[in-house]
Protein backbone atom coordinates (compact mmCIF):
# COMPACT_ATOMS: atom_id res chain seq x y z
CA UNK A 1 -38.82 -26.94 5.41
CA UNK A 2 -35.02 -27.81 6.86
CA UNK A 3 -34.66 -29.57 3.68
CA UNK A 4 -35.31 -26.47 1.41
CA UNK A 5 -33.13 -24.86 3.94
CA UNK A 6 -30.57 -27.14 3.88
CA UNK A 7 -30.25 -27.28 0.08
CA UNK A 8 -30.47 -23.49 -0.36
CA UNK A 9 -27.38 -22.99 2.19
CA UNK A 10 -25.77 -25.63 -0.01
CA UNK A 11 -26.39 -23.85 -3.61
CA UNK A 12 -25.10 -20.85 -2.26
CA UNK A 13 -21.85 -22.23 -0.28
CA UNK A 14 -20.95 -23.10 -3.78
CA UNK A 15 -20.98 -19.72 -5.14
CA UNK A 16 -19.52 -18.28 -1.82
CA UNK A 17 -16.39 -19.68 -1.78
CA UNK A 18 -15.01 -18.63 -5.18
CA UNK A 19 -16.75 -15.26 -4.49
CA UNK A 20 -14.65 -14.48 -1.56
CA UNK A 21 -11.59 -15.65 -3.44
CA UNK A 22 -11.87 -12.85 -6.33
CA UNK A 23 -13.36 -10.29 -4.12
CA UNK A 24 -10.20 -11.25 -1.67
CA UNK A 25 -7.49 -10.99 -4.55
CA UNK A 26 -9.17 -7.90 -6.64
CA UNK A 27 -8.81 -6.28 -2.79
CA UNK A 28 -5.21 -6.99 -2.47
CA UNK A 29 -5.00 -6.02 -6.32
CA UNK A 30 -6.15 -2.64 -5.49
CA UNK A 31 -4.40 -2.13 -2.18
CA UNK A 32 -0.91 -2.43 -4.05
CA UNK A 33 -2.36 -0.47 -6.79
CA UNK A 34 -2.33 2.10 -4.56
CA UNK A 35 0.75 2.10 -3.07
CA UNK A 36 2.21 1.95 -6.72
CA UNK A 37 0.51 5.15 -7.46
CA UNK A 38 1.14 6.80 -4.03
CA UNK A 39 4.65 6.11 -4.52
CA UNK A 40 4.82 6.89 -8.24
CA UNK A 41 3.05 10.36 -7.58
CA UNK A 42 5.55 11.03 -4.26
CA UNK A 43 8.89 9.77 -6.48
CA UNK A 44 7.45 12.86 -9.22
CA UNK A 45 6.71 15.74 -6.31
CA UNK A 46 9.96 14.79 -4.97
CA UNK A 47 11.74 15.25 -7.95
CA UNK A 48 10.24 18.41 -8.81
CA UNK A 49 11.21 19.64 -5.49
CA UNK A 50 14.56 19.32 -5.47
CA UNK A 51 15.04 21.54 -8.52
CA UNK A 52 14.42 24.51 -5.73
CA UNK A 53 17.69 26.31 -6.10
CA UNK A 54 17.07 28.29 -3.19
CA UNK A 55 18.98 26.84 -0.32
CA UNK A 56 22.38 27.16 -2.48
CA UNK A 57 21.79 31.01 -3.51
CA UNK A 58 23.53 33.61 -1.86
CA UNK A 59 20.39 35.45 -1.67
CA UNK A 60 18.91 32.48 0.43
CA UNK A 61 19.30 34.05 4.42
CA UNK A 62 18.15 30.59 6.25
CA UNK A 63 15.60 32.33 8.39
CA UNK A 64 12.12 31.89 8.54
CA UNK A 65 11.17 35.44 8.67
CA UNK A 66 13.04 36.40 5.43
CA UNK A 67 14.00 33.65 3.28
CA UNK A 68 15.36 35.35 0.47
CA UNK A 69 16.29 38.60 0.42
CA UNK A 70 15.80 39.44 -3.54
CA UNK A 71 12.36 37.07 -3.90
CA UNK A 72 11.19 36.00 -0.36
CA UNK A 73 7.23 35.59 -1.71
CA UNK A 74 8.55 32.97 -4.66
CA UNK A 75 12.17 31.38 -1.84
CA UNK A 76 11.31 27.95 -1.34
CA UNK A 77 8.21 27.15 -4.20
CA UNK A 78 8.16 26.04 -7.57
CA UNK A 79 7.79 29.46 -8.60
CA UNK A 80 11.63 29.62 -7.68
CA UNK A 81 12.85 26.52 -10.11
CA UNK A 82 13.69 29.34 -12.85
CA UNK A 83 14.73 32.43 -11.15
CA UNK A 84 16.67 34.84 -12.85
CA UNK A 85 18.49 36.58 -9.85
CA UNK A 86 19.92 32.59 -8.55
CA UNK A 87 23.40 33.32 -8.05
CA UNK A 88 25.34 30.43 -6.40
CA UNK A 89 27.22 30.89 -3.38
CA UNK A 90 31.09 31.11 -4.03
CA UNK A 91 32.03 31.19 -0.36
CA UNK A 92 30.31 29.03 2.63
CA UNK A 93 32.12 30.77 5.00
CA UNK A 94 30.42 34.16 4.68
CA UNK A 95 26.96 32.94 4.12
């Protein structure tokens, strides 16, 4: 009986090893797959939100209560990328 034992533990050693080497590699494999993508999809969001025009309009008050005076549902989202009333501020000083 050892001997069956024996022999079976020594088939399947065989297969083990290289079986933990590709399941140890295709886990690293998708572990910096994704990263890549994490990072990919954060680099695009980012992007997109720094088209927001709102912090340089005049409209734009800096308070949380009433960001924008003209659009305050839209100040601050994507919705704002293309609004029509931007107008950029000419003067820091009275802003």
């Amino acid at each position: 009986m050892s001997q069956i034992i024996y022999f079976l533990i020594h088939i399947i050693q065989q297969f083990l090893v290289p079986l933990c080497l590709i399941s140890a590699w295709a886990l690293i494999i998708l572990v910096a797959w994704s990263l890549w993508s994490a990072t990919r999809d954060s680099v695009k969001i980012a992007k997109q939100m720094h088209q927001i025009p709102c912090s340089s309009c005049q409209y734009f008050t800096d308070d949380y209560r009433l960001k924008c005076t003209v659009h305050p549902c839209i100040a601050n989202t994507e919705e704002a990328i293309n609004c029509l009333d931007y107008q950029a501020k000419t003067n820091a000083m009275y802003y």
